[in-house]
C-alpha atoms as a PDB file:
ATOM      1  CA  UNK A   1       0.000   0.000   0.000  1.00  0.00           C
ATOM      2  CA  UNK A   2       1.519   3.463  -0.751  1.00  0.00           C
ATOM      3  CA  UNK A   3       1.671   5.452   1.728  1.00  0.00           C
ATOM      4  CA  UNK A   4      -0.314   8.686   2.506  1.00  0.00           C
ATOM      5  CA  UNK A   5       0.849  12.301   2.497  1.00  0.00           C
ATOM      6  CA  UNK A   6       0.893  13.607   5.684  1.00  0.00           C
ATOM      7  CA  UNK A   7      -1.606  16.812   5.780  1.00  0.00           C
ATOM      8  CA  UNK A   8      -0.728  19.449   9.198  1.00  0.00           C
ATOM      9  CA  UNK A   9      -3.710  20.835  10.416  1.00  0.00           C
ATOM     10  CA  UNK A  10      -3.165  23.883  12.688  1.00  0.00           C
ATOM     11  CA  UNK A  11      -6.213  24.525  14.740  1.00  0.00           C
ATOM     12  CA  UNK A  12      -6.999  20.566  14.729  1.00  0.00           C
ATOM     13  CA  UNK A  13      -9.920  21.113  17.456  1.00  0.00           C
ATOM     14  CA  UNK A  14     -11.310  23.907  16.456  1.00  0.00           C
ATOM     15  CA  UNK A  15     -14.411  24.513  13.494  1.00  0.00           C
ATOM     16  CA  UNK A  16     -12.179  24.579  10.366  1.00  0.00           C
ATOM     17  CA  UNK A  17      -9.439  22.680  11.309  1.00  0.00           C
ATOM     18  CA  UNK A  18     -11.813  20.051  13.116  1.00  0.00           C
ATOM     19  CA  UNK A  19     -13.895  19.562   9.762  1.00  0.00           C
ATOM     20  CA  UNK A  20     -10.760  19.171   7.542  1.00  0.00           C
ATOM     21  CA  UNK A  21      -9.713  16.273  10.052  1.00  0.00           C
ATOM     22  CA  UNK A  22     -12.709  14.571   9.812  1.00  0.00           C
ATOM     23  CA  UNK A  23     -13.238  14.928   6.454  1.00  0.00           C
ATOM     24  CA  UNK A  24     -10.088  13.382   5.326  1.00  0.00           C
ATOM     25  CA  UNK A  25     -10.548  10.616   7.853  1.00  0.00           C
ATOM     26  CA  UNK A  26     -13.546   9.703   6.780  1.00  0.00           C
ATOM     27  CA  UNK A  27     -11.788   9.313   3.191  1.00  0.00           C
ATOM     28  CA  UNK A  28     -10.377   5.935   4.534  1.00  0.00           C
ATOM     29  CA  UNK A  29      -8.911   4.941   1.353  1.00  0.00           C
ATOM     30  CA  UNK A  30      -7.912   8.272   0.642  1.00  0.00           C
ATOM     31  CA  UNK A  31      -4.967   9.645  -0.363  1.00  0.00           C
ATOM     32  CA  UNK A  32      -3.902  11.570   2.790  1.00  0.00           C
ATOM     33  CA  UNK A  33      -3.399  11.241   6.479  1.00  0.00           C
ATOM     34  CA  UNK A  34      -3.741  13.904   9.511  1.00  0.00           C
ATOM     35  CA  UNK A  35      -1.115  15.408  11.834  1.00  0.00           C
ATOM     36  CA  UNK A  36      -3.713  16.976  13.938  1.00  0.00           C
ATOM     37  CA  UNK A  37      -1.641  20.258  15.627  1.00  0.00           C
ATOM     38  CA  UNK A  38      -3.111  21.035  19.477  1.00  0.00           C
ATOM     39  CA  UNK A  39      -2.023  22.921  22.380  1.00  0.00           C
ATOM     40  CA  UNK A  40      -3.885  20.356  24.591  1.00  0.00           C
ATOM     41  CA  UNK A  41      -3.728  16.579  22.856  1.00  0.00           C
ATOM     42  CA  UNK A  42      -5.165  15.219  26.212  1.00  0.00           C
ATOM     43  CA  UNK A  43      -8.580  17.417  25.685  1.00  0.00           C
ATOM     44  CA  UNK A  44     -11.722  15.407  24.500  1.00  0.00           C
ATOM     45  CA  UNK A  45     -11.606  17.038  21.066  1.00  0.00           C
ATOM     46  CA  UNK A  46      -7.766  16.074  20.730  1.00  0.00           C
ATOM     47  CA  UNK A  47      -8.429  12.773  21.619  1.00  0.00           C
ATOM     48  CA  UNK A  48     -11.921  11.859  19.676  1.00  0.00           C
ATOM     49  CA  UNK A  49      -9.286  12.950  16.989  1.00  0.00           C
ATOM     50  CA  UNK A  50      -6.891  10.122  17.480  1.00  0.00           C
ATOM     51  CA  UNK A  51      -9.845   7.680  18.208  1.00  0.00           C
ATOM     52  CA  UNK A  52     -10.528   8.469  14.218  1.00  0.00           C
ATOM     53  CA  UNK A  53      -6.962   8.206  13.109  1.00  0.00           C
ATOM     54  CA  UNK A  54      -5.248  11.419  13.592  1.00  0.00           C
ATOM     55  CA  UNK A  55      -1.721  11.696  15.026  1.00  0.00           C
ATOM     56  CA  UNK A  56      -1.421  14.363  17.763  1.00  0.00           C
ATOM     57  CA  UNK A  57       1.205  16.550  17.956  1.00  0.00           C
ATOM     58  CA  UNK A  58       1.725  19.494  20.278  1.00  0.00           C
ATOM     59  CA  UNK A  59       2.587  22.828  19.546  1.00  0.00           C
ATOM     60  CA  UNK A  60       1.805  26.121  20.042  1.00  0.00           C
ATOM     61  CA  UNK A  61       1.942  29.152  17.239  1.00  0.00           C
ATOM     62  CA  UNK A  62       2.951  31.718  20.096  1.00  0.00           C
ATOM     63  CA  UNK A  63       6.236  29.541  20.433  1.00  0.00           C
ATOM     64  CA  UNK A  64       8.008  29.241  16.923  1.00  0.00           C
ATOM     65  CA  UNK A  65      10.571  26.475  17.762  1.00  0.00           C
ATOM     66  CA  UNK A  66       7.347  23.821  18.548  1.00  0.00           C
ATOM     67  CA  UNK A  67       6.142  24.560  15.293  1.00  0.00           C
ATOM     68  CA  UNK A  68       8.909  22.561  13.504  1.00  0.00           C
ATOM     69  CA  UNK A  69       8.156  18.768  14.486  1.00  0.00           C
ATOM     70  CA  UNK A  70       4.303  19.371  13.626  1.00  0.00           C
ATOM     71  CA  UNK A  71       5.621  19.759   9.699  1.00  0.00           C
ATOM     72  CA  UNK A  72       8.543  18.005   9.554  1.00  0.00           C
ATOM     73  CA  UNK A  73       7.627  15.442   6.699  1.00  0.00           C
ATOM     74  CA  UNK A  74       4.305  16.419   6.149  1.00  0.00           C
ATOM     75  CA  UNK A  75       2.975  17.132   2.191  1.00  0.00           C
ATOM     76  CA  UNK A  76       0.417  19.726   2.733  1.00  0.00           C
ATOM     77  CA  UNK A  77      -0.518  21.688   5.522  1.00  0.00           C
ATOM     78  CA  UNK A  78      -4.010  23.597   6.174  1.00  0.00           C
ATOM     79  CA  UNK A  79      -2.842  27.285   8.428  1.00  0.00           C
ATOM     80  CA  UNK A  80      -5.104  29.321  10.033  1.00  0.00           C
ATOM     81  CA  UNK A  81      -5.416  31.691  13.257  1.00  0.00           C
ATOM     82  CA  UNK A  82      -7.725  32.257  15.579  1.00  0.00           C
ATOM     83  CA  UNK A  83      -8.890  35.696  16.129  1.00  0.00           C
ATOM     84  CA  UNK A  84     -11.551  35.272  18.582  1.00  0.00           C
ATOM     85  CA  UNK A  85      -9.051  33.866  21.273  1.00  0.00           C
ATOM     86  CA  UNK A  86      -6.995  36.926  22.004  1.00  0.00           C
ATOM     87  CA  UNK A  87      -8.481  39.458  19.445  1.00  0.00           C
ATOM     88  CA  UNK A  88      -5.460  41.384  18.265  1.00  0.00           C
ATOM     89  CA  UNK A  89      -4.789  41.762  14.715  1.00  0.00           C
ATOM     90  CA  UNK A  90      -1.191  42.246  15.713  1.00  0.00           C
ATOM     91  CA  UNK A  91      -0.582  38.850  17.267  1.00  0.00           C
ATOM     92  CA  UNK A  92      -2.664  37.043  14.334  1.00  0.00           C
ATOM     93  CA  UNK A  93      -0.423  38.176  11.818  1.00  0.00           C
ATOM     94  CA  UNK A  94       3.068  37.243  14.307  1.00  0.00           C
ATOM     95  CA  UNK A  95       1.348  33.661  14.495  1.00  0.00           C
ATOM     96  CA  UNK A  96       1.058  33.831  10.798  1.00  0.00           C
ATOM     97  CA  UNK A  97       4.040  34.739  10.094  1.00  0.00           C
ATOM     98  CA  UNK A  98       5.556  31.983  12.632  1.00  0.00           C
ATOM     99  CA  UNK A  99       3.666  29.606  10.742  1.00  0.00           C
ATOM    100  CA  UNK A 100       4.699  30.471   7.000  1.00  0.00           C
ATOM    101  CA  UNK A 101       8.336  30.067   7.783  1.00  0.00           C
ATOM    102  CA  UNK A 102       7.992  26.864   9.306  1.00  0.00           C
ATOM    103  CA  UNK A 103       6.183  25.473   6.446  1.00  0.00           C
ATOM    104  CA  UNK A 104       8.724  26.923   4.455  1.00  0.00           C
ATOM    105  CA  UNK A 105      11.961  25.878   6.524  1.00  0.00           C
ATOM    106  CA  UNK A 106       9.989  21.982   6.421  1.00  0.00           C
ATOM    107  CA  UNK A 107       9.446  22.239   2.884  1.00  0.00           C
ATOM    108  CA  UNK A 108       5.486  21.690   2.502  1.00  0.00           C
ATOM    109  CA  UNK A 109       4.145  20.984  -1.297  1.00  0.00           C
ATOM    110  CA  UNK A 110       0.632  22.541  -0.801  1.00  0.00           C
ATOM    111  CA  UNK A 111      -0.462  24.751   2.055  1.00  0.00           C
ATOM    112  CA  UNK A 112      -4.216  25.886   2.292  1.00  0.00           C
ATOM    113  CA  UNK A 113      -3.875  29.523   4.225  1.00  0.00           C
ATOM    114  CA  UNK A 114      -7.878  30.122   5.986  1.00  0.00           C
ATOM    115  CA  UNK A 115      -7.292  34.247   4.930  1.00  0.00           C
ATOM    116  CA  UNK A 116     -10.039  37.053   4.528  1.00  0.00           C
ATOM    117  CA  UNK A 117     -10.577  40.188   2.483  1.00  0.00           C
ATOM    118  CA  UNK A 118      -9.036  43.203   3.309  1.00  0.00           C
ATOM    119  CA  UNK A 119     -11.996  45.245   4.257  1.00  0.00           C
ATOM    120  CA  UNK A 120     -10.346  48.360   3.542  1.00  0.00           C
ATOM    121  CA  UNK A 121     -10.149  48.202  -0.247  1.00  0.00           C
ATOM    122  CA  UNK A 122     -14.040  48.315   0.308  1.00  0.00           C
ATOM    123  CA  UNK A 123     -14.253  50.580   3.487  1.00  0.00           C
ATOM    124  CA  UNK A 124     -10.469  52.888   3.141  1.00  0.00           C
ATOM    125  CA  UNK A 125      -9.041  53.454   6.948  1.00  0.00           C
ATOM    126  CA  UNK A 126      -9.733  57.293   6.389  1.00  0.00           C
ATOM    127  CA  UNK A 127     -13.651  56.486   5.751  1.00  0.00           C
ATOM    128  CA  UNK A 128     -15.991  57.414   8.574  1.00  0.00           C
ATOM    129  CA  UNK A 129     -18.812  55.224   8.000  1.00  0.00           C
ATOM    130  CA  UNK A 130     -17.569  53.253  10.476  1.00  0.00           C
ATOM    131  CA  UNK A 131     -14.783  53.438  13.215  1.00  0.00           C
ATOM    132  CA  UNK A 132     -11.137  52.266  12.942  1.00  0.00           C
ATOM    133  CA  UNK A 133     -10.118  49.953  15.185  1.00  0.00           C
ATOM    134  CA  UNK A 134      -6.462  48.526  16.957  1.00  0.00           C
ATOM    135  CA  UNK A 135      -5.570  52.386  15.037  1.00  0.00           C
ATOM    136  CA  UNK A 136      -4.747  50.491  11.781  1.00  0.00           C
ATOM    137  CA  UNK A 137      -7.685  47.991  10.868  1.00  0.00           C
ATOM    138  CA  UNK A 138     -11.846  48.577   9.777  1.00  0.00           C
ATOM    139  CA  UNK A 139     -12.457  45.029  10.707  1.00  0.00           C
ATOM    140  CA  UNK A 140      -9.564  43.556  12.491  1.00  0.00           C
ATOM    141  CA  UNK A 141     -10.058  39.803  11.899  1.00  0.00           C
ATOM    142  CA  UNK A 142     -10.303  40.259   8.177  1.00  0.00           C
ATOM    143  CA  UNK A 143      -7.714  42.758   7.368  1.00  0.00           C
ATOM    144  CA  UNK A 144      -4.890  41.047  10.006  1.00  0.00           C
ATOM    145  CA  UNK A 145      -5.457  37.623   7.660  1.00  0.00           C
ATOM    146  CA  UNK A 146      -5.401  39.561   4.746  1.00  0.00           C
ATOM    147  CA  UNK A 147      -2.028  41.400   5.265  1.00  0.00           C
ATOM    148  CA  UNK A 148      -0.426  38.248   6.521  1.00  0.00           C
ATOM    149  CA  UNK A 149      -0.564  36.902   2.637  1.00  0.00           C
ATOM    150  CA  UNK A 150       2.059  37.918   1.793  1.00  0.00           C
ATOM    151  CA  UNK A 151       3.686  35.992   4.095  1.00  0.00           C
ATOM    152  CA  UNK A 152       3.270  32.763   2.912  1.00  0.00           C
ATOM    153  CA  UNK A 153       4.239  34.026  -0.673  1.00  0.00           C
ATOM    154  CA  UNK A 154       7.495  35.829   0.570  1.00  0.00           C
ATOM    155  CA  UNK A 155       8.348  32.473   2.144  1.00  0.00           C
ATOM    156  CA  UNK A 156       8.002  30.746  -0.858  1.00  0.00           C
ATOM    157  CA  UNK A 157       5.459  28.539   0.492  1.00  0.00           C
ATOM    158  CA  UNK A 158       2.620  27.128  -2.368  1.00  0.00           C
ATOM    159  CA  UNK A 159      -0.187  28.227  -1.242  1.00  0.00           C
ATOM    160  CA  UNK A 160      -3.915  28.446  -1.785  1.00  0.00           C
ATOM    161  CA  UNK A 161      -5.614  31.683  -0.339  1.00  0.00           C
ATOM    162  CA  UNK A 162      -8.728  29.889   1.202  1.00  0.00           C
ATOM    163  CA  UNK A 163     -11.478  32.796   2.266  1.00  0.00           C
ATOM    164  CA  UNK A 164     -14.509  31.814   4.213  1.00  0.00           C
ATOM    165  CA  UNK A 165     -17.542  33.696   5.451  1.00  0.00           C
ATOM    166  CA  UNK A 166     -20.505  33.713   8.555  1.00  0.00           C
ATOM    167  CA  UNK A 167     -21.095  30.019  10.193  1.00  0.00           C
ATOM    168  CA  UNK A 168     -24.299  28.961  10.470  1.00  0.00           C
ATOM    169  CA  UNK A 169     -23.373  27.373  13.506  1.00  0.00           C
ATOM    170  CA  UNK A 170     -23.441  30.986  15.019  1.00  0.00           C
ATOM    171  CA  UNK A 171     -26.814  30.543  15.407  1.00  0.00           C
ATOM    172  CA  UNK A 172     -25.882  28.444  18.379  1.00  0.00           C
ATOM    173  CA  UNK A 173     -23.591  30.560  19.921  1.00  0.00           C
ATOM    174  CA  UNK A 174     -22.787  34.501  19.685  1.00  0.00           C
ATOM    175  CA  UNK A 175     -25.606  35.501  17.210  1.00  0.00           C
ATOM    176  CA  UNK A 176     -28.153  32.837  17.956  1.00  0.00           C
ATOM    177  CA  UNK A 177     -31.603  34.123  18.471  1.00  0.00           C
ATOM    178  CA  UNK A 178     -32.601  36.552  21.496  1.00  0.00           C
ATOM    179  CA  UNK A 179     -36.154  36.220  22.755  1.00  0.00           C
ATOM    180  CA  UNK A 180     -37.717  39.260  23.684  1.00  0.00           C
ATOM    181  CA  UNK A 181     -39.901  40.220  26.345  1.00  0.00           C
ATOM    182  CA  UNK A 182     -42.599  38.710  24.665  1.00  0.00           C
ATOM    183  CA  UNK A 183     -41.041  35.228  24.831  1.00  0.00           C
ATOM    184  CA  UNK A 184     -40.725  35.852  20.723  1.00  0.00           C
ATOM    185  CA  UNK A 185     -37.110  34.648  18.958  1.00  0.00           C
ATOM    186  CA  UNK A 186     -35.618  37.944  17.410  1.00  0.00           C
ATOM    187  CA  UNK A 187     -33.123  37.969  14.834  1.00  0.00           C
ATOM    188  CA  UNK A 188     -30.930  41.671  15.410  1.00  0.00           C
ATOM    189  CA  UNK A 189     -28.325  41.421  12.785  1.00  0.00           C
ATOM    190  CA  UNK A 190     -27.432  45.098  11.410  1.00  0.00           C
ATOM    191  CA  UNK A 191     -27.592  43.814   7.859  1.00  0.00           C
ATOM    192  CA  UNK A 192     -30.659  45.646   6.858  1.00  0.00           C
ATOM    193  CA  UNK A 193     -31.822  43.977   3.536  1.00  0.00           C
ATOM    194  CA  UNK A 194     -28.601  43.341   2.425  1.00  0.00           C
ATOM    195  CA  UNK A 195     -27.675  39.254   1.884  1.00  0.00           C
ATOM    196  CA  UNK A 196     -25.446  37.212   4.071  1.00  0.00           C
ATOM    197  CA  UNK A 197     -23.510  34.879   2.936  1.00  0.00           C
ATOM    198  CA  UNK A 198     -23.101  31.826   5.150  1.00  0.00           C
ATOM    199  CA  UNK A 199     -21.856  28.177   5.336  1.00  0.00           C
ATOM    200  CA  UNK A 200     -21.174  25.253   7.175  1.00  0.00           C
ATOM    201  CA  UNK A 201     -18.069  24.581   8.780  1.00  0.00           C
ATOM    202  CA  UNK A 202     -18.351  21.349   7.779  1.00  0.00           C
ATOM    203  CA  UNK A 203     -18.431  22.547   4.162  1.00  0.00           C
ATOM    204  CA  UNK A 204     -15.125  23.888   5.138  1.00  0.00           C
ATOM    205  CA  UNK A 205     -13.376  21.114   5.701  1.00  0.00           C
ATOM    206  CA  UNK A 206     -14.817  19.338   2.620  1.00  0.00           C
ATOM    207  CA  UNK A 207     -13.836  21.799  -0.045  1.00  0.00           C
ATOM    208  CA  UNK A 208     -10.448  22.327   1.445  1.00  0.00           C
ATOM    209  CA  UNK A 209      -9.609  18.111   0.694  1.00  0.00           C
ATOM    210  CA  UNK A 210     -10.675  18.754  -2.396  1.00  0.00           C
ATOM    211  CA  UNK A 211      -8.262  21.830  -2.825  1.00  0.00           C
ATOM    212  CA  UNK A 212      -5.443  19.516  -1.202  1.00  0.00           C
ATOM    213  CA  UNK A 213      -6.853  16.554  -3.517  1.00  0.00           C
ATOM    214  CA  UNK A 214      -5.966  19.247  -6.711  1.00  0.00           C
ATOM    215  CA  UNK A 215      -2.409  18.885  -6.243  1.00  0.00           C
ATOM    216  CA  UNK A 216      -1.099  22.083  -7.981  1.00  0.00           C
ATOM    217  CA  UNK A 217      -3.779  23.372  -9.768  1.00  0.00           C
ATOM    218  CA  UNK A 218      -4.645  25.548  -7.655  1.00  0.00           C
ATOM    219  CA  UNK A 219      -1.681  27.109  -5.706  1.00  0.00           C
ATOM    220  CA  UNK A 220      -1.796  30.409  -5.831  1.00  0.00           C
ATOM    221  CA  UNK A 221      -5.192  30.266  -6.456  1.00  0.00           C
ATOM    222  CA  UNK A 222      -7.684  32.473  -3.734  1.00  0.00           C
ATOM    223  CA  UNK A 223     -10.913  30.210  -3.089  1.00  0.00           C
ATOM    224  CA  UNK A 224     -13.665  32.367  -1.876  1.00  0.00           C
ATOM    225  CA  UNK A 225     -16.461  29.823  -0.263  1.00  0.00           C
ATOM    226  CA  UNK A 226     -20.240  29.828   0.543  1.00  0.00           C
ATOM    227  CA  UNK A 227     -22.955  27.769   1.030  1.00  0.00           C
ATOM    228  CA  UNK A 228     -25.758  30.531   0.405  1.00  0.00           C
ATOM    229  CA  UNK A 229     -26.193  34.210   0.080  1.00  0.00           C
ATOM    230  CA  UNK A 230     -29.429  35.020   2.055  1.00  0.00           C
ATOM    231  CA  UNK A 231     -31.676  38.058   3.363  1.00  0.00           C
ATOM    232  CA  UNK A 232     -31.680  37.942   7.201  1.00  0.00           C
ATOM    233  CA  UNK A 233     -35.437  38.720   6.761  1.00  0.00           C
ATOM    234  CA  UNK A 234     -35.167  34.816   4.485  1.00  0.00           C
ATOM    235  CA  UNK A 235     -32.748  32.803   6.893  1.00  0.00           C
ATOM    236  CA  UNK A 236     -35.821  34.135  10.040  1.00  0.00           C
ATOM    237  CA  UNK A 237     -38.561  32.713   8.203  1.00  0.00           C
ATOM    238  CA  UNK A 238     -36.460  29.231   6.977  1.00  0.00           C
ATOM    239  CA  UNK A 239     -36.015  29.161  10.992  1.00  0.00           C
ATOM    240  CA  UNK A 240     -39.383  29.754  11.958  1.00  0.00           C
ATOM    241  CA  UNK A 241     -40.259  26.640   9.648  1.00  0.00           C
ATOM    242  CA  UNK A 242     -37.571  24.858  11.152  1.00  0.00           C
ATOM    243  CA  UNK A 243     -37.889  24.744  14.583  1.00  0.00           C
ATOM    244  CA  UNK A 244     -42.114  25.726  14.801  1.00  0.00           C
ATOM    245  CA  UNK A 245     -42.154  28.222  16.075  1.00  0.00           C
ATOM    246  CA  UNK A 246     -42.080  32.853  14.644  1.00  0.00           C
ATOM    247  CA  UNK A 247     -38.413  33.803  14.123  1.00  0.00           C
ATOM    248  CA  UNK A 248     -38.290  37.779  13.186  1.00  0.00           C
ATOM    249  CA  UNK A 249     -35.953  40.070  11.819  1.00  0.00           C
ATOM    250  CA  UNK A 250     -35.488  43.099  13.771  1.00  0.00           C
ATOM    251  CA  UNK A 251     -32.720  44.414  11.769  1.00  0.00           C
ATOM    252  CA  UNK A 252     -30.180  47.057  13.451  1.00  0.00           C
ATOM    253  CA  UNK A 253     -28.231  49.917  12.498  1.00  0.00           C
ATOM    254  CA  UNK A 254     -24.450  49.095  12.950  1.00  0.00           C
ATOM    255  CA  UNK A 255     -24.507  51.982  15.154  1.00  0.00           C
ATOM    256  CA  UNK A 256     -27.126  50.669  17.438  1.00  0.00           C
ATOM    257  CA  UNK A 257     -25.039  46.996  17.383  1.00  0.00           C
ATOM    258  CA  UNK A 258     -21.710  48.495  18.309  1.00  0.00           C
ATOM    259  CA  UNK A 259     -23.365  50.152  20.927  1.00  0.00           C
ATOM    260  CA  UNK A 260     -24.399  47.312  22.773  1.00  0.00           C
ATOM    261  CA  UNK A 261     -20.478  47.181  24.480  1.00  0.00           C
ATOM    262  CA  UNK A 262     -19.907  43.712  24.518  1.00  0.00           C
ATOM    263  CA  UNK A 263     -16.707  42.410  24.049  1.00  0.00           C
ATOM    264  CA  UNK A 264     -16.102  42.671  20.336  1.00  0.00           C
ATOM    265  CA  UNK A 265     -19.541  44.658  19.623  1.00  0.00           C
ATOM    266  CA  UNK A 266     -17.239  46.958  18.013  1.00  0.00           C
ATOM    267  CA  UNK A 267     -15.707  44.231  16.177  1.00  0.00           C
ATOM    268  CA  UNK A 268     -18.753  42.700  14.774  1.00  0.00           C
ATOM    269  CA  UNK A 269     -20.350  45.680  13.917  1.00  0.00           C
ATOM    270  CA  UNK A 270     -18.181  46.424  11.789  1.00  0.00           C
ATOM    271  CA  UNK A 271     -17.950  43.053  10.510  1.00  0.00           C
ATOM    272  CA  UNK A 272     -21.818  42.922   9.642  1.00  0.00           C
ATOM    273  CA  UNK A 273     -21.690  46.603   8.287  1.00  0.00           C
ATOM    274  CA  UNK A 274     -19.158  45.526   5.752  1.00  0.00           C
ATOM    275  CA  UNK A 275     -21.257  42.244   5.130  1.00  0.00           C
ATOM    276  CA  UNK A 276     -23.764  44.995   4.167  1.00  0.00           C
ATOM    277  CA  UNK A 277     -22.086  47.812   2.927  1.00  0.00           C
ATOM    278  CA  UNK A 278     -19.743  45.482   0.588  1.00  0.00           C
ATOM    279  CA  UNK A 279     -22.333  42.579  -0.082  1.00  0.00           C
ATOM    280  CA  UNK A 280     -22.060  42.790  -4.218  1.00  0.00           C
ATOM    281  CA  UNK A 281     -18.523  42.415  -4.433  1.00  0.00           C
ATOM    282  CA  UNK A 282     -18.452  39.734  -1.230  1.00  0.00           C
ATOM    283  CA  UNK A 283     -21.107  37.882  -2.396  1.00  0.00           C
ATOM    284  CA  UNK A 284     -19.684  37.450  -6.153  1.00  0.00           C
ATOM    285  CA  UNK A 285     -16.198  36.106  -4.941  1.00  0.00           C
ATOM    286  CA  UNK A 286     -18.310  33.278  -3.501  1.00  0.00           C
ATOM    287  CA  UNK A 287     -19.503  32.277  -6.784  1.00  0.00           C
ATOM    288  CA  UNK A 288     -21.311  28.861  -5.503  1.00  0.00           C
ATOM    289  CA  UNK A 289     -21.563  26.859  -8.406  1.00  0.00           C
ATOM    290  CA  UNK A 290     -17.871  27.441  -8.158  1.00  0.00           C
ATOM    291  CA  UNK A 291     -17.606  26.230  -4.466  1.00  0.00           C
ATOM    292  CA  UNK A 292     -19.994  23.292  -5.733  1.00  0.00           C
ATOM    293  CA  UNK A 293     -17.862  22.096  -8.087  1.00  0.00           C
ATOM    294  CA  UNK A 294     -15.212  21.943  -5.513  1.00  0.00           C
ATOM    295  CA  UNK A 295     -17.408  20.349  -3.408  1.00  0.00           C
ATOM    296  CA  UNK A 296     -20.282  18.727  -4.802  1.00  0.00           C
ATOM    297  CA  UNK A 297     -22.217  17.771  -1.441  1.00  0.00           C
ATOM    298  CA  UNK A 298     -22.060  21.448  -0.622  1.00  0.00           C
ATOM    299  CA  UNK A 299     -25.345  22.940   1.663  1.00  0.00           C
ATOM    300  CA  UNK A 300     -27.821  25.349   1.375  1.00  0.00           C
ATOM    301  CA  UNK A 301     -29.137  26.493   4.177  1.00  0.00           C
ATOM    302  CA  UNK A 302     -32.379  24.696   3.977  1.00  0.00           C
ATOM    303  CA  UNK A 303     -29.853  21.588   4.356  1.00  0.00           C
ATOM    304  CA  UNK A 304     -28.018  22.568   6.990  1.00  0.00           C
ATOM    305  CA  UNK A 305     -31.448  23.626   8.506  1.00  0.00           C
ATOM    306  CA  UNK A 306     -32.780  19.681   8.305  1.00  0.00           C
ATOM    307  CA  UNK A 307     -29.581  18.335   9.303  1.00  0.00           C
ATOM    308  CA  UNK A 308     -29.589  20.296  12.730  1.00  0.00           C
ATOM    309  CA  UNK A 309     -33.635  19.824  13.426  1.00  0.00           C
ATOM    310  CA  UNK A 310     -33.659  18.098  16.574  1.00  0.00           C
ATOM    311  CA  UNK A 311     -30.317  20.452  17.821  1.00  0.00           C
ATOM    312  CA  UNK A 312     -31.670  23.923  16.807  1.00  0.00           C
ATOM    313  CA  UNK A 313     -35.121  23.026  18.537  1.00  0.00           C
ATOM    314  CA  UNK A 314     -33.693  21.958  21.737  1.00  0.00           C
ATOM    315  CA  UNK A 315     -31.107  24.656  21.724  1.00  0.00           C
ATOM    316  CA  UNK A 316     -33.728  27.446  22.119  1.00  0.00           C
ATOM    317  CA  UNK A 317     -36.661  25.236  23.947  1.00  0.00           C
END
């Protein structure tokens, strides 16, 4: 049996990197294997991982020298950086620099790099619509992605510039529903009528083994990915049919969002105003016949919706 090419996947237990894990080991006669990278290899997630097949390997992107033994060997290597965890642009892009010069120095054949637009060629820094934020950014977790690029390219690393968009799994977590005072499940999102595009992480994971299953073709290449570009006003009443009871839109301005003062309001609010502000040239990247032809099992979210029935309908009982 020939053996498979070892595939790095930084971020192993988290949504992207988790979904690129499984996907490839549920490929059992596939072509690759995982090297699932974790700070914590003991944790549940880490270790449902190796149950499935994945080899653990500990490092940490804060501490360069770790980095090396999680590529040493390995053919391809999927990179991303998590945002949410310390939310400073500035350490994203020192973590993604770390992480193009060790896949560089270990000489990886195909990285997948999980990037973003640069909001600012849509939104310039000097534009008031909305703030600036961490004195250089309009939305940090985009733009810190985006100028770490280069990176990978300086380093001479072949690379594929993966972009991704909204989870729907968000509507379990930091943007589910709110009820209001009248017991009624509100959707806020300051999108206004303006179409969000959304997948599945699962979706994620799937397209990128089919980028890694492309060998070279595309290298170089930046793969913009959806499921669906939806009104807020549509995705309420798809939910309302979904788990049986009235979803509604109560759409906000991003001035009323950011005002809320939550950690990261400011963030977000920025985030969805671009979403809005920027939807025609967002949503066309993510041309999803496109991302369908990459990945053919790809969901709408009227799919996603059935699969997660019995979850969406006990998660807001």
């Amino acid at each position: 049996m020939t053996e498979k090419k070892i595939i790095t996947v930084i971020g192993a237990t988290g949504r992207q990197g988790g979904s690129l894990c499984r996907a490839v080991l549920s490929d059992r006669d596939g072509e690759f294997a995982v090297r699932a990278v974790t700070r914590h290899p003991e944790s549940v997630p880490a270790q449902e991982l190796r149950r499935l097949g994945a080899d653990l390997v500990r490092a940490d992107m804060d501490d360069e020298p770790s980095l090396a033994p999680a590529f040493e060997h390995a053919y391809g290597a999927f990179l991303m950086t998590n945002f949410w965890e310390h939310m400073s642009a500035e350490r994203e892009k020192t973590q993604a620099h770390a992480l193009a010069r060790a896949a560089s120095h270990a000489g990886v054949q195909h990285a997948i790099w999980s990037t973003l637009e640069d909001t600012r060629a849509c939104i310039p820094l000097d534009d008031d619509r909305m703030p600036t934020l961490q004195e250089h950014y309009k939305v940090p977790h985009f733009d810190g992605k985006a100028e770490a690029d280069h990176y990978f390219t300086d380093q001479g690393v072949p690379t594929t510039f993966l972009r991704s968009t909204f989870y729907w799994e968000n509507l379990f977590g930091a943007f589910a529903p709110q009820r209001g005072g009248d017991g009624a499940l509100r959707l806020t999102y300051p999108m206004g009528e303006s179409r969000l595009s959304g997948i599945a992480f699962e979706d994620i994971g799937k397209t990128a083994l089919e980028v890694f299953r492309r060998g070279t073709d595309l290298i170089a290449a930046t793969v913009s990915i959806a499921g669906e570009h939806l009104k807020v006003a549509d995705m309420a009443a798809a939910l309302t049919g979904a788990v049986g009871e009235p979803v509604r839109y109560r759409p906000l301005t991003a001035d009323e969002w950011r005002a809320q003062g939550f950690p990261g309001a400011d963030e977000t609010g920025n985030m969805f105003q671009y979403y809005a502000e920027c939807e025609k040239g967002f949503t066309a990247a993510r041309e999803l016949t496109a991302v369908r032809d990459l990945n053919p099992a790809l969901q709408d979210f009227a799919t996603w919706l059935a699969a997660n029935h019995s979850r969406l309908r006990t998660h807001w009982a």
